[in-house]
Structures are given as structure tokens and as C-alpha cells.
Protein backbone atom coordinates (compact mmCIF):
# COMPACT_ATOMS: atom_id res chain seq x y z
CA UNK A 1 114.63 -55.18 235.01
CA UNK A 2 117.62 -52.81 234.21
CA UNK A 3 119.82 -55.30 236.44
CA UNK A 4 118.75 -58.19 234.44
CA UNK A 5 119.47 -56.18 230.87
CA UNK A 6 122.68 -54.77 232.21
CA UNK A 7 123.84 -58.88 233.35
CA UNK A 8 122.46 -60.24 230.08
CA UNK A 9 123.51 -57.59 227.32
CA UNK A 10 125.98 -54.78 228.70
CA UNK A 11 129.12 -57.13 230.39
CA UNK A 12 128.91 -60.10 227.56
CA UNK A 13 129.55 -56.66 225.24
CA UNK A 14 131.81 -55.35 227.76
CA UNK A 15 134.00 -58.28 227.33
CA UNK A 16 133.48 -58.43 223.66
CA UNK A 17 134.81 -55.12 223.11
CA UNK A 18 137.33 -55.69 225.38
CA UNK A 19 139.15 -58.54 223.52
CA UNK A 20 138.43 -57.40 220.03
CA UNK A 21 139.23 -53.83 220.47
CA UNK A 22 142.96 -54.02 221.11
CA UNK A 23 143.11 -56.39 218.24
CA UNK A 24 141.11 -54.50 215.29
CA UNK A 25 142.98 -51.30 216.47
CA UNK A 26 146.05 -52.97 216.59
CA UNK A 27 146.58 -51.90 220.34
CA UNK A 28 145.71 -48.03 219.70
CA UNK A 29 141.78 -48.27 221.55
CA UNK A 30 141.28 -50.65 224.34
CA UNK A 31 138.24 -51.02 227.17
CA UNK A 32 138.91 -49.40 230.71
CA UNK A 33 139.46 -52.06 233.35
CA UNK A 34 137.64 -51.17 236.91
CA UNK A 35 140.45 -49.18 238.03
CA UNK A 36 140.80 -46.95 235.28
CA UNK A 37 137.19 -46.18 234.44
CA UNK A 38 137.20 -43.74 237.48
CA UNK A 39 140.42 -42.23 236.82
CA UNK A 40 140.84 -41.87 233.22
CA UNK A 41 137.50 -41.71 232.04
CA UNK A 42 136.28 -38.06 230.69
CA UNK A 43 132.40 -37.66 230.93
CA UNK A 44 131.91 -38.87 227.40
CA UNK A 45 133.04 -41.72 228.33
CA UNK A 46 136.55 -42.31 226.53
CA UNK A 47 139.95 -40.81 227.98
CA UNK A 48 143.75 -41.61 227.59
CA UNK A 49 146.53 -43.88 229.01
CA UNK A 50 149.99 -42.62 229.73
CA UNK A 51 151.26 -44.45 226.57
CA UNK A 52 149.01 -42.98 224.43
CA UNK A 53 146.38 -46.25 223.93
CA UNK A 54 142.40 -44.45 223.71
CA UNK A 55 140.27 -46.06 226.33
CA UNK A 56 137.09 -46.78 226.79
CA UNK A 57 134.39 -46.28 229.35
CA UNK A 58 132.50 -49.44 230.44
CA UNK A 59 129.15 -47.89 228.56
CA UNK A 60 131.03 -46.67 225.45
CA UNK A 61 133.04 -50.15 225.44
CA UNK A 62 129.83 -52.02 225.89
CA UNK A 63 128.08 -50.18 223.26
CA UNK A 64 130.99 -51.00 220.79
CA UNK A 65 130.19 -54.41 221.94
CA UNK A 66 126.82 -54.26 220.37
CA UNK A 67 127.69 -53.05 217.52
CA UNK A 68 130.37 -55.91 216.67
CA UNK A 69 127.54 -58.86 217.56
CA UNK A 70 125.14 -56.75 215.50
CA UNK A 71 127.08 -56.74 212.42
CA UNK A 72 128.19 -60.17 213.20
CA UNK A 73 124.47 -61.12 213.38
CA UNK A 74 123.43 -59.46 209.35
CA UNK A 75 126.70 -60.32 208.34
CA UNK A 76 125.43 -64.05 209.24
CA UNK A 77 122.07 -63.74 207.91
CA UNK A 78 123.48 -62.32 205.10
CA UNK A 79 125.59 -65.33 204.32
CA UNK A 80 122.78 -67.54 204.97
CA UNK A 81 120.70 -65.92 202.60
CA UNK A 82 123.08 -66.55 199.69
């Protein structure tokens, strides 16, 4: 079951926060790709490139993830309610 949850919720937020990060932030907080969640990555799950950019952890980015289609979900119903 945690495979299934991890395929179906954790990498479509993954990828979320990994294209709207860099663009909210202006550049400033991006996701870790593969390579650099094992290098950079502190055990909270964030750490720091060379230039300076915050990164992300796979479960912090993913969890970001969430967050956006959650508020993009009231922020919807909301609208629809008016």
C-alpha cells in the first residue's frame, strides 16, 4: 500500500513543487534532483547549492506539493461556491 500512495500522491507533488517552486520564489528555493538529494540534503530535509538557491528534499518538496494542490483545491471550491 505505501508503494501505491507514494506512486499516486508523493511524485505527482514531487513534480508539482518542482516546477512551481523556482517560479513563486523567483529562483531562491528549488526541489533536489536525484543527484543532489544525497549530497546536499541535511536530515531535515532542505540544504544549499553552491549559488546560494535553498533546496529541497524529495519528502519536504513533495509535501510542499500538497500543500499547493490543497489550496488550489478550497481555493476552487471556494470560487464555486460564490
Amino acid at each position: 500500500m505505501g508503494e501505491i500512495a507514494e506512486f499516486v500522491l508523493a511524485w505527482p507533488a514531487y513534480w508539482t513543487a518542482r516546477i512551481v517552486l523556482p517560479i513563486i520564489t523567483i529562483g531562491r528555493v528549488a526541489a533536489a534532483t536525484r543527484d543532489e538529494n544525497y549530497s546536499a540534503i541535511d536530515a531535515i530535509g532542505m540544504g544549499r547549492r553552491a549559488d546560494g538557491t535553498i533546496l529541497l528534499g524529495f519528502d519536504c518538496a513533495a509535501l510542499v506539493g500538497l500543500l499547493i494542490w490543497a489550496l488550489l483545491i478550497v481555493v476552487g471550491v471556494l470560487l464555486s461556491c460564490l
